[in-house]
C-alpha atoms as a PDB file:
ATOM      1  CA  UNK A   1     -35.716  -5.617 -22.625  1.00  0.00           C
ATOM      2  CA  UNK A   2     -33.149  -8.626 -22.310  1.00  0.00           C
ATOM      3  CA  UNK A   3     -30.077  -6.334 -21.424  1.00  0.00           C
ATOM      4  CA  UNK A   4     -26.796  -7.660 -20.296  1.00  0.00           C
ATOM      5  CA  UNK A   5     -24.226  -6.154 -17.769  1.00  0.00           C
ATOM      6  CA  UNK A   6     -20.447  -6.248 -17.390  1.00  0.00           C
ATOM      7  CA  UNK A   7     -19.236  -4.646 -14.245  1.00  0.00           C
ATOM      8  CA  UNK A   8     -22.494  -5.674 -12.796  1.00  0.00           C
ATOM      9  CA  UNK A   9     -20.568  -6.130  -8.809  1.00  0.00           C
ATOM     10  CA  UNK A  10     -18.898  -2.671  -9.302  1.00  0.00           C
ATOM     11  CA  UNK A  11     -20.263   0.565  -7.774  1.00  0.00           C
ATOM     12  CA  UNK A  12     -21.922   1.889 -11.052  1.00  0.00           C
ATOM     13  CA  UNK A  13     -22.695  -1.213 -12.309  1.00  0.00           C
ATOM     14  CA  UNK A  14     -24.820  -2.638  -9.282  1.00  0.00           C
ATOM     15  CA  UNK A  15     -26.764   0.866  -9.152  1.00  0.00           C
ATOM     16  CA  UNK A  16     -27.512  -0.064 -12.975  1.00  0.00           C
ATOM     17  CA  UNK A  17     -28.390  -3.224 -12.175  1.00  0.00           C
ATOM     18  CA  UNK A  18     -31.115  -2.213  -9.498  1.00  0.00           C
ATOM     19  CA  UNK A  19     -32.469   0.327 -11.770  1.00  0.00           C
ATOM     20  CA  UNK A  20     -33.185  -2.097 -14.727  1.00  0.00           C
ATOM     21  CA  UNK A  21     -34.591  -4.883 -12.503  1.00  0.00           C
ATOM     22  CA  UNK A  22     -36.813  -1.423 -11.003  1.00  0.00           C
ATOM     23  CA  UNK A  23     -38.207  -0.560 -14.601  1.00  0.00           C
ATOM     24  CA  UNK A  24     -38.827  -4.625 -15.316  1.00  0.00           C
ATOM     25  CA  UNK A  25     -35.967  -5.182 -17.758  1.00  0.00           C
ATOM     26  CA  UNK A  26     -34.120  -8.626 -17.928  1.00  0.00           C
ATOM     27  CA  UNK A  27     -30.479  -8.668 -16.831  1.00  0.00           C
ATOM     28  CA  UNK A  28     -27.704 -11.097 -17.268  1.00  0.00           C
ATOM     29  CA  UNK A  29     -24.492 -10.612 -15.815  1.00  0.00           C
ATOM     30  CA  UNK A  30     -20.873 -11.453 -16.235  1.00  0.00           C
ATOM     31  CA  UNK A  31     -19.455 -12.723 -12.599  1.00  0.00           C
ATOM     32  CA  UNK A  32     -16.050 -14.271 -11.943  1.00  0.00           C
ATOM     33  CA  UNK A  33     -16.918 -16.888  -9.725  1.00  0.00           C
ATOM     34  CA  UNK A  34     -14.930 -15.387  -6.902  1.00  0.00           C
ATOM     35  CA  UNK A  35     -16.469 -12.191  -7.616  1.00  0.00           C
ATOM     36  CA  UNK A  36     -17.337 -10.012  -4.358  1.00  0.00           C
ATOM     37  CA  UNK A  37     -20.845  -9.356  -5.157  1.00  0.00           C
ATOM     38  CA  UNK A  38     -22.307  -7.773  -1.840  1.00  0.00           C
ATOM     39  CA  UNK A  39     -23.175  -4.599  -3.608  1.00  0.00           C
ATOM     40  CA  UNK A  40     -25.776  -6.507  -5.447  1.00  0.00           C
ATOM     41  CA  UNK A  41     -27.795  -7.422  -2.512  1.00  0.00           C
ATOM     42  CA  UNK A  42     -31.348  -9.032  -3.159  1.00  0.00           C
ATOM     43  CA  UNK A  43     -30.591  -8.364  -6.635  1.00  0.00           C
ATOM     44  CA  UNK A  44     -28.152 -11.358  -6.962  1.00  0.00           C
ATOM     45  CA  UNK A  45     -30.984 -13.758  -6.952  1.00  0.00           C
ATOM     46  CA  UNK A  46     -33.315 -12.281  -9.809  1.00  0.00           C
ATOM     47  CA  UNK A  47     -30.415 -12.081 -11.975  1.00  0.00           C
ATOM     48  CA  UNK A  48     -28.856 -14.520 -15.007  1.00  0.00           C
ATOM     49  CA  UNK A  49     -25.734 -15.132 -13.989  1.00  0.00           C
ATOM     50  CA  UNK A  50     -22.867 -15.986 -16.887  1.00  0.00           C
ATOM     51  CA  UNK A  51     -20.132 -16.970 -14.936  1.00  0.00           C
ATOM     52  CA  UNK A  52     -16.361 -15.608 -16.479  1.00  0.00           C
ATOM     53  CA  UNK A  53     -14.766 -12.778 -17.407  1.00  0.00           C
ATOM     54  CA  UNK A  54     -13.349 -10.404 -20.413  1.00  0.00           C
ATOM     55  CA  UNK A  55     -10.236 -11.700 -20.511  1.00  0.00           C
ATOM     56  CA  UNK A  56     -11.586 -15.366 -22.020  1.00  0.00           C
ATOM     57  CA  UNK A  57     -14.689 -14.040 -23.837  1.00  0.00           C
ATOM     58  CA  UNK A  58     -14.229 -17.192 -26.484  1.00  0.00           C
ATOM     59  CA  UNK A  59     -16.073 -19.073 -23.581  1.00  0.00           C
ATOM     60  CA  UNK A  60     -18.986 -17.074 -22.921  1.00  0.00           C
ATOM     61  CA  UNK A  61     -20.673 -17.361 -26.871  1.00  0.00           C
ATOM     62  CA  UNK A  62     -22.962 -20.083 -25.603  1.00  0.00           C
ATOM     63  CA  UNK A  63     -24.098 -18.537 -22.528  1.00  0.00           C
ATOM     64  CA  UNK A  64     -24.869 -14.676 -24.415  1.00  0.00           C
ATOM     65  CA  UNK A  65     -25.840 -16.619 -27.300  1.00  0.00           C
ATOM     66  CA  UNK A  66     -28.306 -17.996 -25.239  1.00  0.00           C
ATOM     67  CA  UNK A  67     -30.071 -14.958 -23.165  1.00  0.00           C
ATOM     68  CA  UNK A  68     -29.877 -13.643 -26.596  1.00  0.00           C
ATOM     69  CA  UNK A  69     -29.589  -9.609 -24.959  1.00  0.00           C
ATOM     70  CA  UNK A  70     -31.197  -7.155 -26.786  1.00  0.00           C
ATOM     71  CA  UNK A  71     -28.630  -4.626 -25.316  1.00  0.00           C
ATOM     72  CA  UNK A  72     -24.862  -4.829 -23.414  1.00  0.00           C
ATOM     73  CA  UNK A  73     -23.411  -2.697 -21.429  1.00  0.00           C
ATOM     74  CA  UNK A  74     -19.911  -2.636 -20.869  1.00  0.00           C
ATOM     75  CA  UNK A  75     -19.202  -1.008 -17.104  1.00  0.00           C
ATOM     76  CA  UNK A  76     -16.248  -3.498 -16.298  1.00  0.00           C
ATOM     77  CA  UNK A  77     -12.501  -2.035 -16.239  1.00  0.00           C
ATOM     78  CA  UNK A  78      -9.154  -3.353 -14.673  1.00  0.00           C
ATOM     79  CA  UNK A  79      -7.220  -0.592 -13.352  1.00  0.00           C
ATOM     80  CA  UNK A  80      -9.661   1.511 -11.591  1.00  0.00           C
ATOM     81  CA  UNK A  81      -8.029   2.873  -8.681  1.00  0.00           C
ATOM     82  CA  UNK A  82      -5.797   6.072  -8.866  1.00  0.00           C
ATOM     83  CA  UNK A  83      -2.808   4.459  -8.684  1.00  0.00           C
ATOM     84  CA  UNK A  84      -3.166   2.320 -11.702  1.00  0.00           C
ATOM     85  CA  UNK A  85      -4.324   5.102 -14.095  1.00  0.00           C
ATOM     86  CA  UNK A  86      -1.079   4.689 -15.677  1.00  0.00           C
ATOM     87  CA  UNK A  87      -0.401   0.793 -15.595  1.00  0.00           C
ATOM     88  CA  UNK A  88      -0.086  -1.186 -19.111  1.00  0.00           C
ATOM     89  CA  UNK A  89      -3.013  -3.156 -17.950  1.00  0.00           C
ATOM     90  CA  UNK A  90      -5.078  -0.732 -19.296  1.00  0.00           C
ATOM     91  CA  UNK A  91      -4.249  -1.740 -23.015  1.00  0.00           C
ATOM     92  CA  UNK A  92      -5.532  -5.038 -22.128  1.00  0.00           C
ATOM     93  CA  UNK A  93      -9.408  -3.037 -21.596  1.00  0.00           C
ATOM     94  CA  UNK A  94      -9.303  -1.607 -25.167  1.00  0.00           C
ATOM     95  CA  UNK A  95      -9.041  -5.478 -26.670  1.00  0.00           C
ATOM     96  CA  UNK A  96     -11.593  -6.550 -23.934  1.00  0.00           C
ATOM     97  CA  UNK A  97     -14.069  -3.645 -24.950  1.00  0.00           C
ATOM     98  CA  UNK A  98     -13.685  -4.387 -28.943  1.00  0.00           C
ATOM     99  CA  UNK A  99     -13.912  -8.259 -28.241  1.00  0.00           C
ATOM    100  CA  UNK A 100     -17.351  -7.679 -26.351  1.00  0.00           C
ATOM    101  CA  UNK A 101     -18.571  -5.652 -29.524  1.00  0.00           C
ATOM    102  CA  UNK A 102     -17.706  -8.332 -31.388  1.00  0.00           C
ATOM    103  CA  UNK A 103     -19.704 -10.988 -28.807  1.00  0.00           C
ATOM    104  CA  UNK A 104     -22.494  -8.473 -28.936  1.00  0.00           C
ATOM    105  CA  UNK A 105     -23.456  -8.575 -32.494  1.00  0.00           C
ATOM    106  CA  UNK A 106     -22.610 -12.301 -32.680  1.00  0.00           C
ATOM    107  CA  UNK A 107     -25.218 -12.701 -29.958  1.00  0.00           C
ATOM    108  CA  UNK A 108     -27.768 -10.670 -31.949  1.00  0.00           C
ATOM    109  CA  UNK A 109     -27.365  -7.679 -29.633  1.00  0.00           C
ATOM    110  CA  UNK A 110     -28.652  -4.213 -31.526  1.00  0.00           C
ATOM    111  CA  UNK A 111     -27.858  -1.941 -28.667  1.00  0.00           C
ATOM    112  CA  UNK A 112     -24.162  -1.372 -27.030  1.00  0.00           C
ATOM    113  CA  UNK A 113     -23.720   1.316 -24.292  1.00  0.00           C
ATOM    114  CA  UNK A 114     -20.313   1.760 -22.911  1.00  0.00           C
ATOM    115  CA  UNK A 115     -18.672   3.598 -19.954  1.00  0.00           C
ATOM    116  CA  UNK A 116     -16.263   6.016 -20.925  1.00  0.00           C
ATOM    117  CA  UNK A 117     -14.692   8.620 -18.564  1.00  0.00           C
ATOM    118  CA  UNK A 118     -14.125  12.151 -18.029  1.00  0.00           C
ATOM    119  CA  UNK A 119     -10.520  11.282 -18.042  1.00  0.00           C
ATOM    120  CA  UNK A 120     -10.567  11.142 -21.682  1.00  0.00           C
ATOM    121  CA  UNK A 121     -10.606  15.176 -21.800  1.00  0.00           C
ATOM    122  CA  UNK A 122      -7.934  15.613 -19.523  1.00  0.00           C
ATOM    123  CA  UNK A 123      -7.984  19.591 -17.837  1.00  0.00           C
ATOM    124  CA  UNK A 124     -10.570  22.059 -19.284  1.00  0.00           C
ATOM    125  CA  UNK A 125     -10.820  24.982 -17.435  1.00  0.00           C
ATOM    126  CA  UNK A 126     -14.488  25.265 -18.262  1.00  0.00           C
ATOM    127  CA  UNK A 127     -17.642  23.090 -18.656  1.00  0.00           C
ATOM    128  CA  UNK A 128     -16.490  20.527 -20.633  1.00  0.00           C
ATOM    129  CA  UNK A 129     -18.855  19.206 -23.695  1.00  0.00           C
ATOM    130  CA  UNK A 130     -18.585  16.140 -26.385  1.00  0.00           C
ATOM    131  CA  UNK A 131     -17.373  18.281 -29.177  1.00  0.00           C
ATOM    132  CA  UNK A 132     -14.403  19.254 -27.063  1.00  0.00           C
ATOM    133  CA  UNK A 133     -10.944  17.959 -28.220  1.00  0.00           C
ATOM    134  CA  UNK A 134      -9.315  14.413 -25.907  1.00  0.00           C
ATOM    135  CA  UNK A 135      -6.216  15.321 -24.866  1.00  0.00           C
ATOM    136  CA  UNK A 136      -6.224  12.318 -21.822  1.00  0.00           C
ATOM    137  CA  UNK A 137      -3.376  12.541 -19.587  1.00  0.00           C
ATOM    138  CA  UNK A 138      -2.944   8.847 -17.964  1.00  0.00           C
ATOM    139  CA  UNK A 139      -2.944   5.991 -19.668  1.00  0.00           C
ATOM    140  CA  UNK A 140      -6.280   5.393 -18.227  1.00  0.00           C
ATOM    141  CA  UNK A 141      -7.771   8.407 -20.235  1.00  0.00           C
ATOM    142  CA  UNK A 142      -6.071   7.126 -23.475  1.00  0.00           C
ATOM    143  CA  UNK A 143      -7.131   4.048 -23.325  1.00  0.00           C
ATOM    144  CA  UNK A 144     -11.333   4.551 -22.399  1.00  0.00           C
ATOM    145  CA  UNK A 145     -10.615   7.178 -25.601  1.00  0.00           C
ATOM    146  CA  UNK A 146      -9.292   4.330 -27.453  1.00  0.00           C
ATOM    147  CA  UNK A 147     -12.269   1.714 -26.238  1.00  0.00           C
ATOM    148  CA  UNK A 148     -14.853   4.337 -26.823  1.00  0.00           C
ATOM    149  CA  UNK A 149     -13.433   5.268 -30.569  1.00  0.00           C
ATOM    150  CA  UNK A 150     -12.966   1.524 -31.786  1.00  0.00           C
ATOM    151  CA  UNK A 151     -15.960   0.264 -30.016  1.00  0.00           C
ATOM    152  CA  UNK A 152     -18.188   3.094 -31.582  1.00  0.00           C
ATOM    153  CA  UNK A 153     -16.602   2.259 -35.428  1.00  0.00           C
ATOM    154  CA  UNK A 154     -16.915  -1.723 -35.115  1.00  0.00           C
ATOM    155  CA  UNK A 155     -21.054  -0.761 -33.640  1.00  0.00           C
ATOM    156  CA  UNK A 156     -21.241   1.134 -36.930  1.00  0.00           C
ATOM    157  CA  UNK A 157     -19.927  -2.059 -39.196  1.00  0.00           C
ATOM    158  CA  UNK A 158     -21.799  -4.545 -36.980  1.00  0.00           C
ATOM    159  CA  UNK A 159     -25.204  -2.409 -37.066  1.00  0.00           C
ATOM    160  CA  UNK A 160     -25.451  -1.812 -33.492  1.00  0.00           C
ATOM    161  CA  UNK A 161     -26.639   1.366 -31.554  1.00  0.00           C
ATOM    162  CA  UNK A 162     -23.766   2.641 -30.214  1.00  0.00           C
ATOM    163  CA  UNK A 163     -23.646   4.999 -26.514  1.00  0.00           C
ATOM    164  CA  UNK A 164     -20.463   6.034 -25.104  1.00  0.00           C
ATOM    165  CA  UNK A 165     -21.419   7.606 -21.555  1.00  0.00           C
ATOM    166  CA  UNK A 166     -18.289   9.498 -20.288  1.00  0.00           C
ATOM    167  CA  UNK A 167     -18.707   9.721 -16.430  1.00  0.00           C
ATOM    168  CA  UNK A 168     -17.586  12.533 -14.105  1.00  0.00           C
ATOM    169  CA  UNK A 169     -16.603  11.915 -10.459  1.00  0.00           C
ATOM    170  CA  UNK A 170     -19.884   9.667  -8.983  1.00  0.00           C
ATOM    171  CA  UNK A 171     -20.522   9.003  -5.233  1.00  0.00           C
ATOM    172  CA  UNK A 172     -22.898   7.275  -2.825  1.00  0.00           C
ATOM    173  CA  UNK A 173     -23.562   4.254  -0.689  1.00  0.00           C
ATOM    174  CA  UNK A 174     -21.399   1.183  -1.760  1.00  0.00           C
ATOM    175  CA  UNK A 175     -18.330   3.694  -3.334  1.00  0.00           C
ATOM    176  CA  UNK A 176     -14.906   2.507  -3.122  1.00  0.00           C
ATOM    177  CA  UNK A 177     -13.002   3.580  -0.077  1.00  0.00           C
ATOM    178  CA  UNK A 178      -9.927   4.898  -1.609  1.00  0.00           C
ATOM    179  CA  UNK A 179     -11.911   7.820  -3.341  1.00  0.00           C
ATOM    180  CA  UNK A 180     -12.469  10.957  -1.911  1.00  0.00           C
ATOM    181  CA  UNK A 181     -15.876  11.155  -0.087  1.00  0.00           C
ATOM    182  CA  UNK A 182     -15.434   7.362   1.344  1.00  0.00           C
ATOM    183  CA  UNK A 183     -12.130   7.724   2.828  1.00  0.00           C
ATOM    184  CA  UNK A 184     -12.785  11.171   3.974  1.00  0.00           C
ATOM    185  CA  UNK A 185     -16.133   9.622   6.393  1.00  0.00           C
ATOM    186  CA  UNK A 186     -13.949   7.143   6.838  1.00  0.00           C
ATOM    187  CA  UNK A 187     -11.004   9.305   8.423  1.00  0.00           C
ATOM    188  CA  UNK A 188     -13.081  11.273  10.234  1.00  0.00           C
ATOM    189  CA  UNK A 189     -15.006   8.509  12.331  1.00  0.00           C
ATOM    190  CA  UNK A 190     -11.895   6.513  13.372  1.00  0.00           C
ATOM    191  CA  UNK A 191     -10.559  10.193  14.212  1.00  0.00           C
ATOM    192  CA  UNK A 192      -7.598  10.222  12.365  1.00  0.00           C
ATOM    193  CA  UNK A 193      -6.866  13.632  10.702  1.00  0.00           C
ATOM    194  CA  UNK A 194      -7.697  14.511   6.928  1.00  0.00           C
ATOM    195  CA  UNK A 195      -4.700  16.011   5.134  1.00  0.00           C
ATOM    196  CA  UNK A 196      -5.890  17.517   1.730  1.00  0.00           C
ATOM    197  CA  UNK A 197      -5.022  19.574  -0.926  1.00  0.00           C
ATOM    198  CA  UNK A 198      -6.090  23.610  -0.759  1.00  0.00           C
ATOM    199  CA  UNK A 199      -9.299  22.188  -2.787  1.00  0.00           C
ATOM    200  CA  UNK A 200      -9.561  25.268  -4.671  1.00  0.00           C
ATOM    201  CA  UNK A 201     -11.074  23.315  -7.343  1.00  0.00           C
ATOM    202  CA  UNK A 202     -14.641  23.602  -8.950  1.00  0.00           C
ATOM    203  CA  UNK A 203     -15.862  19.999  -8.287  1.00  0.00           C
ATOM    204  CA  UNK A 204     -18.936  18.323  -9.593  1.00  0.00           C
ATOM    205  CA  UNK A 205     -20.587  15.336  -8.175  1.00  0.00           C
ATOM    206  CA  UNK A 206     -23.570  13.046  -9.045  1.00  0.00           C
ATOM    207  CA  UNK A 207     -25.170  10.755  -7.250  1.00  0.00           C
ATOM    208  CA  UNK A 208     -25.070   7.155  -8.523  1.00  0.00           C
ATOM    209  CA  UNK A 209     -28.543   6.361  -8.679  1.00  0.00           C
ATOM    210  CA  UNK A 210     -28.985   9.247 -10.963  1.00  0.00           C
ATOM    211  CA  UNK A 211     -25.506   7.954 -13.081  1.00  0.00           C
ATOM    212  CA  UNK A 212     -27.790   4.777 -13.612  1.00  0.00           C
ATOM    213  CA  UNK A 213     -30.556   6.628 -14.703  1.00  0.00           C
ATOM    214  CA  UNK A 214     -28.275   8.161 -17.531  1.00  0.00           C
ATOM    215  CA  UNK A 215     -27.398   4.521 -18.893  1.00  0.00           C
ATOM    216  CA  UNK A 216     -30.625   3.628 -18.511  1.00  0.00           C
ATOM    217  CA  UNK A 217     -32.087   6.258 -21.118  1.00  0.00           C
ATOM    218  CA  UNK A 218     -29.172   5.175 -23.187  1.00  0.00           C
ATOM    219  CA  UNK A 219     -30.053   1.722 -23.315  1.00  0.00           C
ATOM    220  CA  UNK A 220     -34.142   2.621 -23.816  1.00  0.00           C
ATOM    221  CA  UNK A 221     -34.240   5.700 -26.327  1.00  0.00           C
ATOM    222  CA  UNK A 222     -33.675   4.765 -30.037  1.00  0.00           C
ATOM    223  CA  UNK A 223     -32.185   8.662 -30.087  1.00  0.00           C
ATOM    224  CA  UNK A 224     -29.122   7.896 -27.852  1.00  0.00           C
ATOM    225  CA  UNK A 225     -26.215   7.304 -29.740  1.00  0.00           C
ATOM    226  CA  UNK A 226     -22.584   8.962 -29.927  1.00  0.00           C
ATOM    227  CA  UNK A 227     -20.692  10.209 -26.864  1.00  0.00           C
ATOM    228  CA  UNK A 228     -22.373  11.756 -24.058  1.00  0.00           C
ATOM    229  CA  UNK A 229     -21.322  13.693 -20.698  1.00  0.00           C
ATOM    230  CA  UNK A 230     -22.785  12.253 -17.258  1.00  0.00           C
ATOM    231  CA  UNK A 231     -21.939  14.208 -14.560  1.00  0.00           C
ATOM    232  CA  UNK A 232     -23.171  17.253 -12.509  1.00  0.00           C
ATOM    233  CA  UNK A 233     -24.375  20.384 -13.550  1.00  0.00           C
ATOM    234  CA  UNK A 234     -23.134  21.975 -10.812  1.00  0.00           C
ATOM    235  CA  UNK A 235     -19.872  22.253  -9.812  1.00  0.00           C
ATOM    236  CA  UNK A 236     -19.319  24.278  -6.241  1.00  0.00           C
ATOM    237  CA  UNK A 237     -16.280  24.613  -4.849  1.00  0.00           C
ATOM    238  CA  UNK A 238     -14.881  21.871  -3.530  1.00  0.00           C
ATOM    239  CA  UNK A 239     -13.731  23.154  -0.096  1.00  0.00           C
ATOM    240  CA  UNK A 240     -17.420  23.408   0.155  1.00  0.00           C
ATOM    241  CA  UNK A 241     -18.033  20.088  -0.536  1.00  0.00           C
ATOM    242  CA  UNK A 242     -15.610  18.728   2.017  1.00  0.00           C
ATOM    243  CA  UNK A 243     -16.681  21.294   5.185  1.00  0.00           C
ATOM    244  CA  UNK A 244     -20.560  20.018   4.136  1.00  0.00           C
ATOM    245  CA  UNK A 245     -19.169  16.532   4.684  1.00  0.00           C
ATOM    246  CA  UNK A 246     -16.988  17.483   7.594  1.00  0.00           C
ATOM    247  CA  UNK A 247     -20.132  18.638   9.436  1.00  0.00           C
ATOM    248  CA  UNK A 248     -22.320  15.610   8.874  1.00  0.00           C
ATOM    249  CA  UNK A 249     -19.736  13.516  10.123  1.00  0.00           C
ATOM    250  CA  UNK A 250     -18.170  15.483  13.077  1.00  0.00           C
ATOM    251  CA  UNK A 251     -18.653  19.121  13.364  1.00  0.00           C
ATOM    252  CA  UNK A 252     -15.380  19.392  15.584  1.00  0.00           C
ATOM    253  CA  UNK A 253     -12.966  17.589  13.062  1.00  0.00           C
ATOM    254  CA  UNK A 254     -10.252  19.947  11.833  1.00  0.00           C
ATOM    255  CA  UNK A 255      -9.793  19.673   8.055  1.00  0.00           C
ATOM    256  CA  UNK A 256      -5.949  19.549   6.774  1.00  0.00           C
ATOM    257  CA  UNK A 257      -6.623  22.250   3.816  1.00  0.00           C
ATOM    258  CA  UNK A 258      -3.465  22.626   1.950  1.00  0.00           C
ATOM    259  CA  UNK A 259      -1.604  20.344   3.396  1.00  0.00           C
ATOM    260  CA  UNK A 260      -0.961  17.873   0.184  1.00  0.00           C
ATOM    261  CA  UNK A 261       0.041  19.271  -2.986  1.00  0.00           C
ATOM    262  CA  UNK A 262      -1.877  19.474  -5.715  1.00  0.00           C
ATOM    263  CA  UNK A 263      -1.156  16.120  -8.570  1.00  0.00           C
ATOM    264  CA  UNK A 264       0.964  18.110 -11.762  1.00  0.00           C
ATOM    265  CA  UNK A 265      -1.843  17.187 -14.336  1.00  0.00           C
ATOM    266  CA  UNK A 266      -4.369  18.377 -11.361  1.00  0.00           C
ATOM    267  CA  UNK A 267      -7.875  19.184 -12.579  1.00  0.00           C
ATOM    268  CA  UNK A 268      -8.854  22.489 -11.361  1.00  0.00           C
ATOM    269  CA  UNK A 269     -12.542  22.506 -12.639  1.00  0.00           C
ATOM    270  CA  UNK A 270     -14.239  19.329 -13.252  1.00  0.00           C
ATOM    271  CA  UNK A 271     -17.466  20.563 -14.753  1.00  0.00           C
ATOM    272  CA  UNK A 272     -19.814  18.621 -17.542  1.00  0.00           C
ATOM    273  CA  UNK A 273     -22.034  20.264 -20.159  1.00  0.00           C
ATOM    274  CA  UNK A 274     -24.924  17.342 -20.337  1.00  0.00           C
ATOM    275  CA  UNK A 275     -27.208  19.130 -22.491  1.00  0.00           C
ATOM    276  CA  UNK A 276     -27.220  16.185 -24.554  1.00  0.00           C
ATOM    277  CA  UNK A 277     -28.287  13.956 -21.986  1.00  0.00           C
ATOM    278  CA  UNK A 278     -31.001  16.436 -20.721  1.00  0.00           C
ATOM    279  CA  UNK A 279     -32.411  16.453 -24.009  1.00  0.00           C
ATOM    280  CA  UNK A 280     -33.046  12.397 -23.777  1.00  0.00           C
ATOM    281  CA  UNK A 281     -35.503  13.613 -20.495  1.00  0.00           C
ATOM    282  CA  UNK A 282     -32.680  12.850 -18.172  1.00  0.00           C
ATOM    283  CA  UNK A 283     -32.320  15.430 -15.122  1.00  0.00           C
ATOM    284  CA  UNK A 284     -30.394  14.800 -11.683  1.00  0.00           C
ATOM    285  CA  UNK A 285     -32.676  14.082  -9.149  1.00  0.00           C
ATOM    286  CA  UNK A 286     -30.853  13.604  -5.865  1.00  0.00           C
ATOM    287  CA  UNK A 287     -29.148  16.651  -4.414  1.00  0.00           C
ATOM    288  CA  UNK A 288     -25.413  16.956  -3.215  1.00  0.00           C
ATOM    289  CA  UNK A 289     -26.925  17.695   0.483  1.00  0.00           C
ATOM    290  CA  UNK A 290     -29.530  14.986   0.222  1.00  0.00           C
ATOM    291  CA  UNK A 291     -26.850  12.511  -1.101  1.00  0.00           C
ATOM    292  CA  UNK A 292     -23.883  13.257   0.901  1.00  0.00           C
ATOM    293  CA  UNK A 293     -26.551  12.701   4.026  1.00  0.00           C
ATOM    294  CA  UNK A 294     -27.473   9.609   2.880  1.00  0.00           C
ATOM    295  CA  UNK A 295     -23.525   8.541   2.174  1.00  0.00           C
ATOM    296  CA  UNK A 296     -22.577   9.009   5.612  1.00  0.00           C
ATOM    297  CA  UNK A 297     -25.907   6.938   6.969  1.00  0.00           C
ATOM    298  CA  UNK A 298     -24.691   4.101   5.503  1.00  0.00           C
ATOM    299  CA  UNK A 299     -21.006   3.841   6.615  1.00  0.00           C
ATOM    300  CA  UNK A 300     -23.036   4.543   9.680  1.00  0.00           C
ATOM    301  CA  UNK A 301     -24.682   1.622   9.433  1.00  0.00           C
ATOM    302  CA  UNK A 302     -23.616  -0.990   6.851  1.00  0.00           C
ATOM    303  CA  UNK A 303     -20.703  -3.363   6.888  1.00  0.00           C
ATOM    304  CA  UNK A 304     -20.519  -4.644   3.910  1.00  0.00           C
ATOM    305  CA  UNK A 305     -18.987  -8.531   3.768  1.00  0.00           C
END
């Protein structure tokens, strides 16, 4: 397939990336031109690249129009980071995610696939499944709700397959630093001490690789469309999760359990029912041991530039 990727120099996104260009798909991406793209790696140069960006989609018709994709995916967001979950730029990524519906069907595209968020459910405390009712708590929630909703209703008018993945907390080689399991190797190899909450919570994680292989399936099987869950099936504690990492990193480190308080709108269990996914043949395949041991190798040994 001819599929085209927004977000394609993100974490997710370049883990999607490598997986379609594994299976012998096509893939176009959007790029600012000062775009840091060293998560794509060797990848960058089998790729169509459209340089821009959402916010001036008018000038990318002749470029999309051109690849003519078969499918987009929409992974790109402004306002990522924790401390922008409440910013008003995240109004600006419900008109960016409606416009690229719009661009999608005008290309010819049949297939969109989105990436929504568990934030969209705000605190369950329980497995948390699609027919469950949004009640988002940061803008950030409200607003991939908002995407999701109006990009799923113009699909319908425009007569595209429509996938909204919501994604639960992800992790792996090329994360972000300011999340959890990045900073936390990256604390406790400089040496400096890890303050954290009591982490009391129930806490699943999924590798990325296996995140990709959840769009993937969306993009490929004629039954995915609607909302689906992408996360764990497992959620241990997460004081587990954290001494596991602790010990791979240095044994000796003393952890600083309850030493930050937890957020007010704090998520005690972050669980996800995927049944829906497991009936399109997905299944997890890397575990939390085999993963966070593969994490820590490469802060070991990659510098990214």
């Amino acid at each position: 397939m001819r599929v085209f990727v927004t977000g394609a120099s993100g974490f997710l996104g370049s883990y999607l990336v490598a997986d379609l260009l594994a299976g012998g798909h096509e893939v176009a991406v959007l790029l600012r031109p000062d775009s840091a793209s060293w998560r794509l790696g060797e990848a960058h140069g089998r790729l169509h690249v459209i340089p821009g960006a959402l916010e001036h989609l008018e000038g990318l018709h002749g470029a999309l129009g051109a690849f003519a994709p078969e499918a987009v995916v929409h992974m790109a967001w402004r306002g990522v980071a924790g401390s922008d979950r409440n910013s008003p730029v995240q109004a600006a990524n419900v008109a960016d995610t409606v416009g690229l519906v719009e661009l999608a069907a005008q290309a010819g595209s049949k297939i969109f696939v989105g990436a929504g968020s568990q934030a969209e459910y705000g605190p369950y405390d329980r497995a948390i499944r699609e027919d469950d009712l949004p009640r988002p708590t940061t803008l950030y929630g409200m607003a991939k709700l908002a995407a999701g909703s109006m990009a799923m209703r113009l699909c319908e008018e425009r007569g595209l397959r429509a996938a909204w993945l919501r994604i639960f907390s992800t992790y792996g080689p090329k994360d972000a630093d300011y999340w959890l399991i990045p900073s936390m190797i990256r604390n406790l190899r400089s040496g400096q001490h890890m303050a954290l909450t009591a982490c009391e919570q129930r806490w699943g994680f999924l590798h990325a690789r296996d995140a990709a292989a959840a769009f993937r399936l969306a993009i490929t099987q004629a039954a995915a469309s609607g909302i689906f869950n992408v996360g764990s099936p497992e959620a241990p504690p997460l004081r587990e999760t954290v001494t596991k990492l602790r010990d791979l990193v240095d044994p000796g480190a003393t952890l600083g359990f309850g030493e930050l308080a937890y957020r007010p709108d704090q998520v005690m269990i972050l669980a996800a029912d995927v049944s829906r996914m497991l009936a399109l043949g997905w299944k997890p395949e890397v575990s939390l041991d085999e993963g966070l041991r593969e994490t820590v190798n490469w802060h070991d040994t990659t510098k990214p530039s």
